[in-house]
C-alpha atoms as a PDB file:
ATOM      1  CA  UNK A   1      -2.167  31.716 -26.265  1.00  0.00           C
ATOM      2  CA  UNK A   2      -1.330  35.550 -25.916  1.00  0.00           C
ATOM      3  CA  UNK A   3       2.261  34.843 -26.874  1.00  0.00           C
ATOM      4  CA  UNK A   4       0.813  32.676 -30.413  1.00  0.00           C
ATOM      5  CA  UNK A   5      -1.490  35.748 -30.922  1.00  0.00           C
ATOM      6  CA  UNK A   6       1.651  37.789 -30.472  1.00  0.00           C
ATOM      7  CA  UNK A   7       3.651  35.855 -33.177  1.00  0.00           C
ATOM      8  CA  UNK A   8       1.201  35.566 -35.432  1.00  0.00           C
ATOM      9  CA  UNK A   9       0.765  39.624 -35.440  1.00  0.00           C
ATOM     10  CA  UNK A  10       4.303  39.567 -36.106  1.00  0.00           C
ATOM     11  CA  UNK A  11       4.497  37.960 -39.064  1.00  0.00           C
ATOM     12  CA  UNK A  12       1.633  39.499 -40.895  1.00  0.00           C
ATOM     13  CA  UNK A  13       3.373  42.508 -39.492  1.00  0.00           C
ATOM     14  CA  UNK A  14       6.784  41.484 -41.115  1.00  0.00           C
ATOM     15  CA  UNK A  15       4.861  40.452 -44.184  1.00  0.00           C
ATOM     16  CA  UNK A  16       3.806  44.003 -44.839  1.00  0.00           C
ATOM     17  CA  UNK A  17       7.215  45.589 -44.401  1.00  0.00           C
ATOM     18  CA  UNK A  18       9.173  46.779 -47.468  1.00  0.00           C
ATOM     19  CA  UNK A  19      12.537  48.487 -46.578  1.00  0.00           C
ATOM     20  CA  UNK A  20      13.834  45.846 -44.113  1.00  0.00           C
ATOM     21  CA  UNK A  21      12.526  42.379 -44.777  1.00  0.00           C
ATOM     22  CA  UNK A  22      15.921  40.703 -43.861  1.00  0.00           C
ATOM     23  CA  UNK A  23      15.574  42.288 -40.572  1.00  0.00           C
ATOM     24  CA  UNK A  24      11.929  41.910 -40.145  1.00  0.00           C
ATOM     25  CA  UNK A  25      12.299  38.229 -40.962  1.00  0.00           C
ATOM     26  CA  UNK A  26      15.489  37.529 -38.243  1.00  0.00           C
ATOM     27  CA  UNK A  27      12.962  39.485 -35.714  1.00  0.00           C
ATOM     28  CA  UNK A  28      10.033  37.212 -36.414  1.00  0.00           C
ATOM     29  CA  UNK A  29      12.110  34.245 -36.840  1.00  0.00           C
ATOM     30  CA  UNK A  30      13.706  34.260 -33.400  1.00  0.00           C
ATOM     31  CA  UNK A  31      10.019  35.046 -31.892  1.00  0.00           C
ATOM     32  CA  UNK A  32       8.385  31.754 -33.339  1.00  0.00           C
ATOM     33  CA  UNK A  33      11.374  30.049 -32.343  1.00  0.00           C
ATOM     34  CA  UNK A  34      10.904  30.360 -28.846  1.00  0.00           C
ATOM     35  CA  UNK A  35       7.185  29.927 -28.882  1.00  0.00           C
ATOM     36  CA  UNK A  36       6.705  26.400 -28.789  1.00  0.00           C
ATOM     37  CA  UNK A  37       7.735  26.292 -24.784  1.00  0.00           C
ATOM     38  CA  UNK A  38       3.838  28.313 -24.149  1.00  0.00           C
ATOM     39  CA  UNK A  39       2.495  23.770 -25.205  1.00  0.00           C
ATOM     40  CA  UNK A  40       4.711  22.142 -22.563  1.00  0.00           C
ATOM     41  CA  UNK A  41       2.547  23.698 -19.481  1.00  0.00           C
ATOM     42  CA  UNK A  42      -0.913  23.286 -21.364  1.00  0.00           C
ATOM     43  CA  UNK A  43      -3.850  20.456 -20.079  1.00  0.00           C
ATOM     44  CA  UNK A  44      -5.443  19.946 -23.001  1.00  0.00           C
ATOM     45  CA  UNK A  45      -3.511  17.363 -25.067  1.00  0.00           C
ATOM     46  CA  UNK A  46      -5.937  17.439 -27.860  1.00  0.00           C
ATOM     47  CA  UNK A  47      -5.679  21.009 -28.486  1.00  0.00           C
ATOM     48  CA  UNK A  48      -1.775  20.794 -28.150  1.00  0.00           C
ATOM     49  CA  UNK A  49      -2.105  17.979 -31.116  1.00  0.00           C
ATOM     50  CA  UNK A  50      -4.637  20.033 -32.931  1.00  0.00           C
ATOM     51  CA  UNK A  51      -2.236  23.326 -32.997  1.00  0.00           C
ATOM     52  CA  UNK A  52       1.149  22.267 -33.221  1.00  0.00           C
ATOM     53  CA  UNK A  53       1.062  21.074 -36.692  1.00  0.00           C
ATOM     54  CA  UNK A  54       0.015  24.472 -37.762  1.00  0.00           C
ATOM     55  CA  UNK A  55       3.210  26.257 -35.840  1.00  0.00           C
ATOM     56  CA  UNK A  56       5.550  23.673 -37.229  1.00  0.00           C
ATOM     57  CA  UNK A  57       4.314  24.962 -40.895  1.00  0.00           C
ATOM     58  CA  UNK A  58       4.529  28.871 -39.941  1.00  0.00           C
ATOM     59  CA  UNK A  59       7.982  28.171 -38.565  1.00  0.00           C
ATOM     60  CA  UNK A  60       8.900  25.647 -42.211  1.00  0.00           C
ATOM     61  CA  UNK A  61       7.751  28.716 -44.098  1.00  0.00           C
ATOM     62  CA  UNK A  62       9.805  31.413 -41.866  1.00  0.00           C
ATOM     63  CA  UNK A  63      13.184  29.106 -42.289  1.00  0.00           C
ATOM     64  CA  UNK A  64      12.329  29.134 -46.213  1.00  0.00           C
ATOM     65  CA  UNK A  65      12.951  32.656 -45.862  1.00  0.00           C
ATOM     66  CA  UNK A  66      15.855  32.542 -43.620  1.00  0.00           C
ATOM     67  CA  UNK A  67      17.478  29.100 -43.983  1.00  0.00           C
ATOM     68  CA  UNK A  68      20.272  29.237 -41.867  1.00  0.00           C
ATOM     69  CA  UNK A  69      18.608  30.428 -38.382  1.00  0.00           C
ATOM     70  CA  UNK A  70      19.730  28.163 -36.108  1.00  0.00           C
ATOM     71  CA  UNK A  71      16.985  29.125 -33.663  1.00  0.00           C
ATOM     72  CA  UNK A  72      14.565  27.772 -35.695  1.00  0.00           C
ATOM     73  CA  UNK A  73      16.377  24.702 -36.836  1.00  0.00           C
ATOM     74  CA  UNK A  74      16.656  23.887 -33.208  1.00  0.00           C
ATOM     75  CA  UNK A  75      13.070  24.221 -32.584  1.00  0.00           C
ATOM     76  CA  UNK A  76      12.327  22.478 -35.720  1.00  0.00           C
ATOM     77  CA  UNK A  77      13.924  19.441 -34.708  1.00  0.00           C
ATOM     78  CA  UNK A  78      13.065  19.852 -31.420  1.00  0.00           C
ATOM     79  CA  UNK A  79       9.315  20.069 -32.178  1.00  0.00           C
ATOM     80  CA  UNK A  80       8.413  17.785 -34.618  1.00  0.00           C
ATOM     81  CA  UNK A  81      10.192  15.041 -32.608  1.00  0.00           C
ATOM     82  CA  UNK A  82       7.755  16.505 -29.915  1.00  0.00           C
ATOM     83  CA  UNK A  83       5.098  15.813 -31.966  1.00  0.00           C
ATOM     84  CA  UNK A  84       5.687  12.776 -33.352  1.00  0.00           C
ATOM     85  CA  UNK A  85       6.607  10.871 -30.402  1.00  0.00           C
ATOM     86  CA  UNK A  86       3.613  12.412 -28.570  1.00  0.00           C
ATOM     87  CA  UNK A  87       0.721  11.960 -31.229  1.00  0.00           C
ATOM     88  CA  UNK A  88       2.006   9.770 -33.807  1.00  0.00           C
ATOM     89  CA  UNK A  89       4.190   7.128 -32.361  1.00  0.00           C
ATOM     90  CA  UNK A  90       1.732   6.865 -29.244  1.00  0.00           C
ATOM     91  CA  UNK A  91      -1.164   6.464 -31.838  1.00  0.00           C
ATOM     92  CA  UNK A  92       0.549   3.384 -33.348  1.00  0.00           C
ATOM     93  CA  UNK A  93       1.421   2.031 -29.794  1.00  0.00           C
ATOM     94  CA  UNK A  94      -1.589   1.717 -28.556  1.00  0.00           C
ATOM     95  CA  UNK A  95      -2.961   0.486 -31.941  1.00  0.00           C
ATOM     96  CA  UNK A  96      -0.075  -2.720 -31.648  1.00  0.00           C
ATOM     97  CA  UNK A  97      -1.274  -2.978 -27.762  1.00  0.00           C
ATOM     98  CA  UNK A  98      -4.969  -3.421 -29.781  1.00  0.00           C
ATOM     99  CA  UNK A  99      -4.090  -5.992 -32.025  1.00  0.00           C
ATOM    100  CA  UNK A 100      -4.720  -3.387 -35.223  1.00  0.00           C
ATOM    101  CA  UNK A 101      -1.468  -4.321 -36.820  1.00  0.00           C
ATOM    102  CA  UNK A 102      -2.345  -1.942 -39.974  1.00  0.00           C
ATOM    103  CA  UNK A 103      -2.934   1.318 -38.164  1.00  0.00           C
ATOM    104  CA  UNK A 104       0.435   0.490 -36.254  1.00  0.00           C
ATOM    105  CA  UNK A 105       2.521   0.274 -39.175  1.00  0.00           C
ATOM    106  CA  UNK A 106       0.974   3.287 -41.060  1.00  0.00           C
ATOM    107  CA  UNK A 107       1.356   4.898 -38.034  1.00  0.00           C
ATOM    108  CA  UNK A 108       5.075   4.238 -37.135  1.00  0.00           C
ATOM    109  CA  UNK A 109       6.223   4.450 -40.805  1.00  0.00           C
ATOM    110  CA  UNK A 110       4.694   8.514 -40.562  1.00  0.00           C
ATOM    111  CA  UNK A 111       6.510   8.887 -36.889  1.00  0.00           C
ATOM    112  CA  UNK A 112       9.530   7.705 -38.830  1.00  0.00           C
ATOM    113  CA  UNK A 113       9.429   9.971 -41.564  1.00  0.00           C
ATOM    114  CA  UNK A 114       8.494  12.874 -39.298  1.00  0.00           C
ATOM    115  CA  UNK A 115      11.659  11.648 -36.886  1.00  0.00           C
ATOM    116  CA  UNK A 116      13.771  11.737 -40.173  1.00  0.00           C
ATOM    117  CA  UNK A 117      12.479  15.589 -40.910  1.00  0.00           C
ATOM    118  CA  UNK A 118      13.261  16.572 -37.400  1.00  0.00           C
ATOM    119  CA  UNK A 119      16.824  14.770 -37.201  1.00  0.00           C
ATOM    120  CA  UNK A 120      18.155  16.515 -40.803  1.00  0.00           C
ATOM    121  CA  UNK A 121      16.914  20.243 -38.948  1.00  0.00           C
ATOM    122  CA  UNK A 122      19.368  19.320 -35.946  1.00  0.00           C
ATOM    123  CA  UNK A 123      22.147  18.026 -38.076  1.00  0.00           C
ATOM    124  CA  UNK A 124      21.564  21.336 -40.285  1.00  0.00           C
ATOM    125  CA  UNK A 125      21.447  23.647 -36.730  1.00  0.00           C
ATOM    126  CA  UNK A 126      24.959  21.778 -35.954  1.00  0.00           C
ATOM    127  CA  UNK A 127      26.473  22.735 -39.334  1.00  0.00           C
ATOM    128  CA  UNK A 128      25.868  26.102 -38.632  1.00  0.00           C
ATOM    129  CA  UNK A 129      28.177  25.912 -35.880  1.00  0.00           C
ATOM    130  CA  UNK A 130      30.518  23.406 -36.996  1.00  0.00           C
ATOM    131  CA  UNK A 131      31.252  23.112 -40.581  1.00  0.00           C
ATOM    132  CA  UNK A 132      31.534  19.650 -42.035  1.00  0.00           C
ATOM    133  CA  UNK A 133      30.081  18.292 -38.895  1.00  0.00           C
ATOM    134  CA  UNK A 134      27.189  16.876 -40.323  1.00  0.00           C
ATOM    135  CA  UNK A 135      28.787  15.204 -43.177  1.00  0.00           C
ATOM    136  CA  UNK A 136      31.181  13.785 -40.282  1.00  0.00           C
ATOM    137  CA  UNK A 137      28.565  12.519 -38.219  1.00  0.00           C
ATOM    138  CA  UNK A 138      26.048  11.015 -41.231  1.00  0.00           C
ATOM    139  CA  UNK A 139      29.394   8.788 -42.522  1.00  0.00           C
ATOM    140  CA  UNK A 140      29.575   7.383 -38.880  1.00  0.00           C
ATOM    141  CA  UNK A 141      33.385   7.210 -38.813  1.00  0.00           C
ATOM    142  CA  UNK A 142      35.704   8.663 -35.923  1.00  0.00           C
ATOM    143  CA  UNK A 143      32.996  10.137 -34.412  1.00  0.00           C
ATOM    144  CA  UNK A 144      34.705  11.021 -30.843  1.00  0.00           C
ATOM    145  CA  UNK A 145      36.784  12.987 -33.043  1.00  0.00           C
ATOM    146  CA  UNK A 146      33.945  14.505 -35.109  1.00  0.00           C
ATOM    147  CA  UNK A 147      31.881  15.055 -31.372  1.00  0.00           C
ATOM    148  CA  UNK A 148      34.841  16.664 -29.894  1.00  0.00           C
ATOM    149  CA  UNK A 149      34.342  20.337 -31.841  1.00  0.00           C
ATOM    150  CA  UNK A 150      30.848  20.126 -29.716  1.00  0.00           C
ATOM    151  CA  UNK A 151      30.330  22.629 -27.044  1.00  0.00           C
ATOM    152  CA  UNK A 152      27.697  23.071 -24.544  1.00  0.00           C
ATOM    153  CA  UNK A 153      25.855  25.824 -26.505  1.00  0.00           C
ATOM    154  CA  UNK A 154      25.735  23.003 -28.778  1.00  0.00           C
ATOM    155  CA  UNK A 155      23.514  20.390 -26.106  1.00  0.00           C
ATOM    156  CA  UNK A 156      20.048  21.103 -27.117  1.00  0.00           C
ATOM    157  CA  UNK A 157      21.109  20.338 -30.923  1.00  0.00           C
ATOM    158  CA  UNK A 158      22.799  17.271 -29.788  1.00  0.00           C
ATOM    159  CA  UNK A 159      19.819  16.021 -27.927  1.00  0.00           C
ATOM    160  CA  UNK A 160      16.950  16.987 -30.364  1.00  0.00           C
ATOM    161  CA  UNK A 161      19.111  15.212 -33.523  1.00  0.00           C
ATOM    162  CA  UNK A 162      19.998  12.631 -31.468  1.00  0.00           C
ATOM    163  CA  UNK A 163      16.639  11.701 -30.062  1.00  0.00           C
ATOM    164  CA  UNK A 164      15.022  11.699 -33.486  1.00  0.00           C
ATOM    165  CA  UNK A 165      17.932   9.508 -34.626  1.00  0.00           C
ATOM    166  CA  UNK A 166      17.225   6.937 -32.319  1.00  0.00           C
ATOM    167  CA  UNK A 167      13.550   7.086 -32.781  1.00  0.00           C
ATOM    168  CA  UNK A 168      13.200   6.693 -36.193  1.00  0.00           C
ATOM    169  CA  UNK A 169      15.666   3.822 -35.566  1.00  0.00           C
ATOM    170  CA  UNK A 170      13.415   2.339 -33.421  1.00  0.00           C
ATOM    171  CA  UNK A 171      10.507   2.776 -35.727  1.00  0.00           C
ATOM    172  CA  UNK A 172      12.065   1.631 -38.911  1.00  0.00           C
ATOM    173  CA  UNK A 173      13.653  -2.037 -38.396  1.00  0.00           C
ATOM    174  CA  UNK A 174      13.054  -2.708 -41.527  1.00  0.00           C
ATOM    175  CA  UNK A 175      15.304  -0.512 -42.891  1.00  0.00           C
ATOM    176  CA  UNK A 176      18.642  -2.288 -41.732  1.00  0.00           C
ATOM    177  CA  UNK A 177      21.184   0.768 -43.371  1.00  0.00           C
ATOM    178  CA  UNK A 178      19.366   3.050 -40.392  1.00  0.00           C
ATOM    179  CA  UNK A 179      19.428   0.385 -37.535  1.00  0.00           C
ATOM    180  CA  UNK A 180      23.073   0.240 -38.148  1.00  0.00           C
ATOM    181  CA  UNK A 181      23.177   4.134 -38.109  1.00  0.00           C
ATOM    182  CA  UNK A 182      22.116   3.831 -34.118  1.00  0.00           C
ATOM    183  CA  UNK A 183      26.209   4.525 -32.613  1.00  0.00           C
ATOM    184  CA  UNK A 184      26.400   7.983 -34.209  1.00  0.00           C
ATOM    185  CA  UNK A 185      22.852   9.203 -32.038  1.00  0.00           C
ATOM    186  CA  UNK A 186      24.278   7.495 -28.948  1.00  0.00           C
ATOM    187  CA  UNK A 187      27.829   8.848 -29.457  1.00  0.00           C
ATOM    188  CA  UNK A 188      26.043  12.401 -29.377  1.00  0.00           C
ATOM    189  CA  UNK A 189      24.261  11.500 -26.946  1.00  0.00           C
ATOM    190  CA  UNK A 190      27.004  10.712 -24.790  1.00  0.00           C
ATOM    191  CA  UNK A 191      29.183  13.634 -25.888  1.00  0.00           C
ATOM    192  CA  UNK A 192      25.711  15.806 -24.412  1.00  0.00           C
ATOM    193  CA  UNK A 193      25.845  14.158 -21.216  1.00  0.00           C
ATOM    194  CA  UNK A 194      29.592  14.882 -20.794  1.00  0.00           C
ATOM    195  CA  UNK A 195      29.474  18.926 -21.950  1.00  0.00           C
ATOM    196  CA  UNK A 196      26.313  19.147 -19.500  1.00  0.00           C
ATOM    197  CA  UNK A 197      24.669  15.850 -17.881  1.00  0.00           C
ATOM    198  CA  UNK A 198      22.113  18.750 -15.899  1.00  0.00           C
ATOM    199  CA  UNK A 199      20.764  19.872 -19.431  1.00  0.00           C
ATOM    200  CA  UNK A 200      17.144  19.523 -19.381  1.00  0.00           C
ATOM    201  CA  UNK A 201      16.963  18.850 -15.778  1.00  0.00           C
ATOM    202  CA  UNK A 202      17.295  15.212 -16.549  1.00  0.00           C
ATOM    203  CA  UNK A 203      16.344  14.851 -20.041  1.00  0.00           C
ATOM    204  CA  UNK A 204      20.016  13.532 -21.414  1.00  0.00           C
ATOM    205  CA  UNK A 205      19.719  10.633 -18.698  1.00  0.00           C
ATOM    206  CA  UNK A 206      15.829  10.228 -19.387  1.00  0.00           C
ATOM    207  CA  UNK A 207      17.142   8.741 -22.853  1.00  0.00           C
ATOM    208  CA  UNK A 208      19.462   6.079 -21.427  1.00  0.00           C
ATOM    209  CA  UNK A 209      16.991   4.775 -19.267  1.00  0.00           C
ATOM    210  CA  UNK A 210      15.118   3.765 -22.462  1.00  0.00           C
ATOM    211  CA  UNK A 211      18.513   3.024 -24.579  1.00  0.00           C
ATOM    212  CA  UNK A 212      19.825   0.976 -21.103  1.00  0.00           C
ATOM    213  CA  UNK A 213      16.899  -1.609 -21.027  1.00  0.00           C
ATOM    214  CA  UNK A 214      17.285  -2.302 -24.697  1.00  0.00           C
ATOM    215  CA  UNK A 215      21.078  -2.381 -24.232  1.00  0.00           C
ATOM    216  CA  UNK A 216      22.548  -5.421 -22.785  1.00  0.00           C
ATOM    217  CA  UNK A 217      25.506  -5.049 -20.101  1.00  0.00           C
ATOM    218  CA  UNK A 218      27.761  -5.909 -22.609  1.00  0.00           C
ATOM    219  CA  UNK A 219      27.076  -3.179 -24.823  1.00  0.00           C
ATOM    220  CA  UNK A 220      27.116  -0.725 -21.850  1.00  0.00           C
ATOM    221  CA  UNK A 221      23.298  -0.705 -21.183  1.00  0.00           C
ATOM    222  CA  UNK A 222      21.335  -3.006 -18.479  1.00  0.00           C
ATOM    223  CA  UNK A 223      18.855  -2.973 -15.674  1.00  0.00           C
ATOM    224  CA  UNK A 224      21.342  -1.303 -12.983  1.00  0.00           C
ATOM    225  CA  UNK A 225      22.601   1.188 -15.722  1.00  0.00           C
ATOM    226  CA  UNK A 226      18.751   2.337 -16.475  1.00  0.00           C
ATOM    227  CA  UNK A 227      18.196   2.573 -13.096  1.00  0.00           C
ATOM    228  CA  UNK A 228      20.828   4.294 -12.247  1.00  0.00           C
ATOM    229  CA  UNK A 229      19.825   6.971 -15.430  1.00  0.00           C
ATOM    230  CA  UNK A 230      16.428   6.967 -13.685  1.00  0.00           C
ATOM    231  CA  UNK A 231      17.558   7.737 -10.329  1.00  0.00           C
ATOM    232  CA  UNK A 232      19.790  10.839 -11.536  1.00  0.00           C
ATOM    233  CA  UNK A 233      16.910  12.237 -14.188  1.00  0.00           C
ATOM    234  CA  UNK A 234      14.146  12.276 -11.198  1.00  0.00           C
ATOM    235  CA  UNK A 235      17.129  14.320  -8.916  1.00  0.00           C
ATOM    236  CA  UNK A 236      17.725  16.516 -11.852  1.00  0.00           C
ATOM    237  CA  UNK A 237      13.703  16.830 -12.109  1.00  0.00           C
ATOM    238  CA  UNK A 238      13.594  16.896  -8.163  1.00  0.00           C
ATOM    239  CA  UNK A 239      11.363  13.756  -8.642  1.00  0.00           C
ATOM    240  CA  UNK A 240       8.140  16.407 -10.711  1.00  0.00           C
ATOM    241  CA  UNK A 241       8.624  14.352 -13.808  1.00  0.00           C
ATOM    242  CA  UNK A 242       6.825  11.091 -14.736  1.00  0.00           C
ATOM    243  CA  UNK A 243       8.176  10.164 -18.266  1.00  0.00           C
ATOM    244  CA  UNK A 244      11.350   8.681 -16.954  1.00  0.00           C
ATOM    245  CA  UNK A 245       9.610   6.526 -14.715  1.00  0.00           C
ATOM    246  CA  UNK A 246       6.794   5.162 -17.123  1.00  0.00           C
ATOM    247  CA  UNK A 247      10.011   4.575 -19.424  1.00  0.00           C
ATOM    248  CA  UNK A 248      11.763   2.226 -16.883  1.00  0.00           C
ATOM    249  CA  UNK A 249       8.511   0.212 -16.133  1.00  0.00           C
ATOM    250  CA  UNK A 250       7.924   0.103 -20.141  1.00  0.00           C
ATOM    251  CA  UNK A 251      11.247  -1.226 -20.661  1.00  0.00           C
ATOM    252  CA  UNK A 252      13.357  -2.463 -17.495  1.00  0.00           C
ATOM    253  CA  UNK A 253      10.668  -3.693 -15.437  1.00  0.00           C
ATOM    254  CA  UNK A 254       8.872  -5.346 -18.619  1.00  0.00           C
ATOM    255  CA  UNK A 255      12.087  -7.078 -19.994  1.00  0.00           C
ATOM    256  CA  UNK A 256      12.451  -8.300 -16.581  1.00  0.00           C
ATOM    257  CA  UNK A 257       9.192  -9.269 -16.610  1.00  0.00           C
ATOM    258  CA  UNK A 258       8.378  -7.898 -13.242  1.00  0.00           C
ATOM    259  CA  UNK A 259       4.925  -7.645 -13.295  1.00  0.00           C
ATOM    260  CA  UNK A 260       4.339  -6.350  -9.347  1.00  0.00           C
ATOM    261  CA  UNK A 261       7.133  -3.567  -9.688  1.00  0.00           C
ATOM    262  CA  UNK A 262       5.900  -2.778 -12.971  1.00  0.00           C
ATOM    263  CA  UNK A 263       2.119  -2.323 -11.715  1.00  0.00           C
ATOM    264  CA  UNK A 264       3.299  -0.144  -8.653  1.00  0.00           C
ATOM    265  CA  UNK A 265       5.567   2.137 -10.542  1.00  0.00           C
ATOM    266  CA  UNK A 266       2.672   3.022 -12.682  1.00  0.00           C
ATOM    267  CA  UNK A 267      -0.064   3.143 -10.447  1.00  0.00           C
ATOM    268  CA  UNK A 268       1.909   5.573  -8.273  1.00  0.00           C
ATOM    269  CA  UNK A 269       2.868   7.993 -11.767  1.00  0.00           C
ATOM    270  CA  UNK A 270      -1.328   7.887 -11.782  1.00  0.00           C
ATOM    271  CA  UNK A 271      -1.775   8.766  -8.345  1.00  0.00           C
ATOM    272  CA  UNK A 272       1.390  11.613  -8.657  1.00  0.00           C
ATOM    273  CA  UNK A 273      -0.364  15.536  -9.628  1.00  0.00           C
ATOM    274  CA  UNK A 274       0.681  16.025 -12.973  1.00  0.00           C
ATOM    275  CA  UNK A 275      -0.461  19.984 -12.527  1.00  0.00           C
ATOM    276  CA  UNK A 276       1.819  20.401  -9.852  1.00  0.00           C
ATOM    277  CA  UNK A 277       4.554  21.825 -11.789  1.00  0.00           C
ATOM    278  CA  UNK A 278       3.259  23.841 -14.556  1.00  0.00           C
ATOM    279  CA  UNK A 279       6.247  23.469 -17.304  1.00  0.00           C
ATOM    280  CA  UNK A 280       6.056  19.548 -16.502  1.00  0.00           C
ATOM    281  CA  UNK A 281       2.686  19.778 -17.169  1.00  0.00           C
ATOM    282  CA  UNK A 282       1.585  18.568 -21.126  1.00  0.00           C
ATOM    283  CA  UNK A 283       4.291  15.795 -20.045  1.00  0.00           C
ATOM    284  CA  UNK A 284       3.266  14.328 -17.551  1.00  0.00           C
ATOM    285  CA  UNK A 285      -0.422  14.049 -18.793  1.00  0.00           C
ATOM    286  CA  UNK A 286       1.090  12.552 -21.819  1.00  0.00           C
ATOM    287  CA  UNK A 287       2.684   9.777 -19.812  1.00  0.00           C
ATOM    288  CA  UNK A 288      -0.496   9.578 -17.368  1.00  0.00           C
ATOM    289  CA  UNK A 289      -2.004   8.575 -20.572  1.00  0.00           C
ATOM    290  CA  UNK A 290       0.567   5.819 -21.764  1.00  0.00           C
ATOM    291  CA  UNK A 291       0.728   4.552 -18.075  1.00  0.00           C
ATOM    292  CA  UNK A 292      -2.975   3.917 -18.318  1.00  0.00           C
ATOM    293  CA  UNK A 293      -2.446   2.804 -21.679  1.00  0.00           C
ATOM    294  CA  UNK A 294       0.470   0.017 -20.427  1.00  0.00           C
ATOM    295  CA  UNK A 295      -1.950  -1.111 -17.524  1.00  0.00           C
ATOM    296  CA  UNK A 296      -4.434  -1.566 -19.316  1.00  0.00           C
ATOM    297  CA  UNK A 297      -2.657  -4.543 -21.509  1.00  0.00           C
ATOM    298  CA  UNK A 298      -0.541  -5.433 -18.794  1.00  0.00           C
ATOM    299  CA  UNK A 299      -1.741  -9.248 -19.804  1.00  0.00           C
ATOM    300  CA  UNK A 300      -0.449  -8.520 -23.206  1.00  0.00           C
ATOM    301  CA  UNK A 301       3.327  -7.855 -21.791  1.00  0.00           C
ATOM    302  CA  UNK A 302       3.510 -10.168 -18.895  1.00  0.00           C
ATOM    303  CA  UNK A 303       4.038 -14.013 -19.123  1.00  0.00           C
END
C-alpha cells in the first residue's frame, strides 16, 4: 500500500512539472513499473481484483506518454495476463464447472481479448530490443532463427508474451487462424527455458506441466514429461508453490482420469500454509481457491 501511495504522489508530482516532463515521465514510469510485485504477497484476493484494474490504466496512460519503455511494456503484459487468468478466466471456469454455459463464454471471450492486449505489450517490449523480432515471430516462420537474437535479459518478455499467447489460444478455439498460431508461444517458450530454465524459480517449467498434459508424447508433451516439469518447478520453488501442482491434477491426473491421485494432490495443496512464504502468497490462495473449486465437481471430471 505505502509503495501505491508512493506512486501515485509521483505522478501527480510529475504531472505538475514544467521544465523536465521527459524526465519526470521516465522517473515515474520505471516506479509504476515495478509496483505491481507489492499484489503477489497480499491475502485479500478481492481487493487485489478490485485494484489492479485501476494500476493497469495509470500504467496504459504513463506508456501513452512514453511508448517505448520497456519496463512498462513488460509489466503490462505481465499484469494483465495476471489478471485475466486470475479473475477472468477463473470466473468463466467455475461458471462451465456450474453448468452456466453463457457466463462462461462471455467470460472467456473477455480473458481472450485481455490475453491478446497483454501478448501485443510483450511482443512490443521484445521489439525494443530486437528489431523486426516481432514481425518475425507473428509470421511464424523460422522461428529458431528468429528466437536465437533472444538473450536472458530478454526471459521475462519471453514468458509474459508467451503465456498470454497460449492462453488466449486456449480460450479462443473458435478462432482456428490463432489455434494454429500455438508453435510460435511454445518455441519462446522453449528458447526461455534454454537462456534460463531457473527464471521465476520454476515458472518456465510451471507452463509445460499444463502444455505437457494437453500434449501427446508424440508432439513432445505427456504424463512423464508434465511430471517431470512438475518435479523441477516445485525444486526451483523449494516445494512453497501450489499452482504447479493444482495444474498437474487439473490436467495429468484428470486426463488420466485418476480420480484417487487427483483427490490427494489437492487435498494436500489445501492442507499446505499458503502464508508461509509471503511473495507466494496471492498465489497460492488463488490456487487454494481453484483446488476447492476442482473438488468440488470432481463428479463432473471423473468417469
Amino acid at each position: 500500500m505505502k509503495r501505491l501511495l508512493l506512486v501515485t504522489a509521483l505522478s501527480v508530482t510529475a504531472a505538475s512539472l514544467t521544465g523536465c516532463r521527459s524526465t519526470a515521465m521516465s522517473f515515474v514510469s520505471d516506479a509504476v513499473a515495478q509496483s505491481g510485485s507489492a499484489y503477489g504477497s497480499d491475502d485479500d484476493p478481492e481487493l487485489v481484483r478490485e485494484a489492479v484494474p485501476f494500476g493497469l490504466k495509470t500504467m496504459e496512460g504513463l506508456l501513452s506518454e512514453n511508448p517505448k519503455h520497456e519496463g512498462l511494456l513488460r509489466a503490462l503484459a505481465g499484469n494483465f495476463t495476471q489478471y485475466a487468468y486470475a479473475f477472468v478466466q477463473s470466473d468463466a471456469d467455475r461458471a462451465d464447472l456450474d453448468g452456466n454455459l453463457d457466463a462462461a463464454r462471455a467470460g472467456r471471450e473477455r480473458a481472450r481479448k485481455l490475453y491478446l492486449r497483454a501478448r501485443d505489450y510483450g511482443l512490443r517490449a521484445l521489439e525494443e530490443r530486437h528489431e523486426h523480432l516481432s514481425a518475425q515471430l507473428r509470421e511464424g516462420r523460422d522461428l529458431a532463427k528468429a528466437l536465437k537474437r533472444a538473450e536472458k535479459r530478454d526471459v521475462e518478455a519471453l514468458y509474459w508474451t508467451a503465456s498470454a499467447w497460449t492462453l488466449a489460444i486456449a480460450n479462443g478455439k473458435g478462432d482456428m487462424a490463432l489455434v494454429a498460431e500455438l508453435p510460435i508461444p511454445v518455441a519462446m517458450m522453449e528458447r526461455a527455458l534454454a537462456l534460463d530454465e531457473r527464471w521465476g524459480e520454476g515458472a518456465l517449467h510451471e507452463y509445460f506441466v499444463s502444455l505437457d498434459a494437453a500434449r501427446g508424447e508424440h508432439e513432445g508433451g505427456g504424463p512423464a514429461r508434465a511430471k517431470a516439469h512438475l518435479d523441477r518447478a516445485l525444486e526451483l520453488s523449494l516445494n512453497k508453490k501450489l499452482g504447479p501442482r493444482v495444474a498437474y491434477a487439473e490436467g495429468t491426473l484428470v486426463k488420466q482420469q485418476d480420480r484417487a491421485a487427483f483427490e490427494r494432490e489437492l487435498e494436500e495443496v489445501l492442507r499446505a500454509n499458503a502464508e508461509e512464504v509471503p511473495k507466494y502468497r496471492l498465489a497460492n490462495i488463488l490456487a487454494q481457491r481453484r483446488a476447492r473449486v476442482l473438488l468440488d465437481h470432481v463428479e463432473d471430471l471423473f468417469l
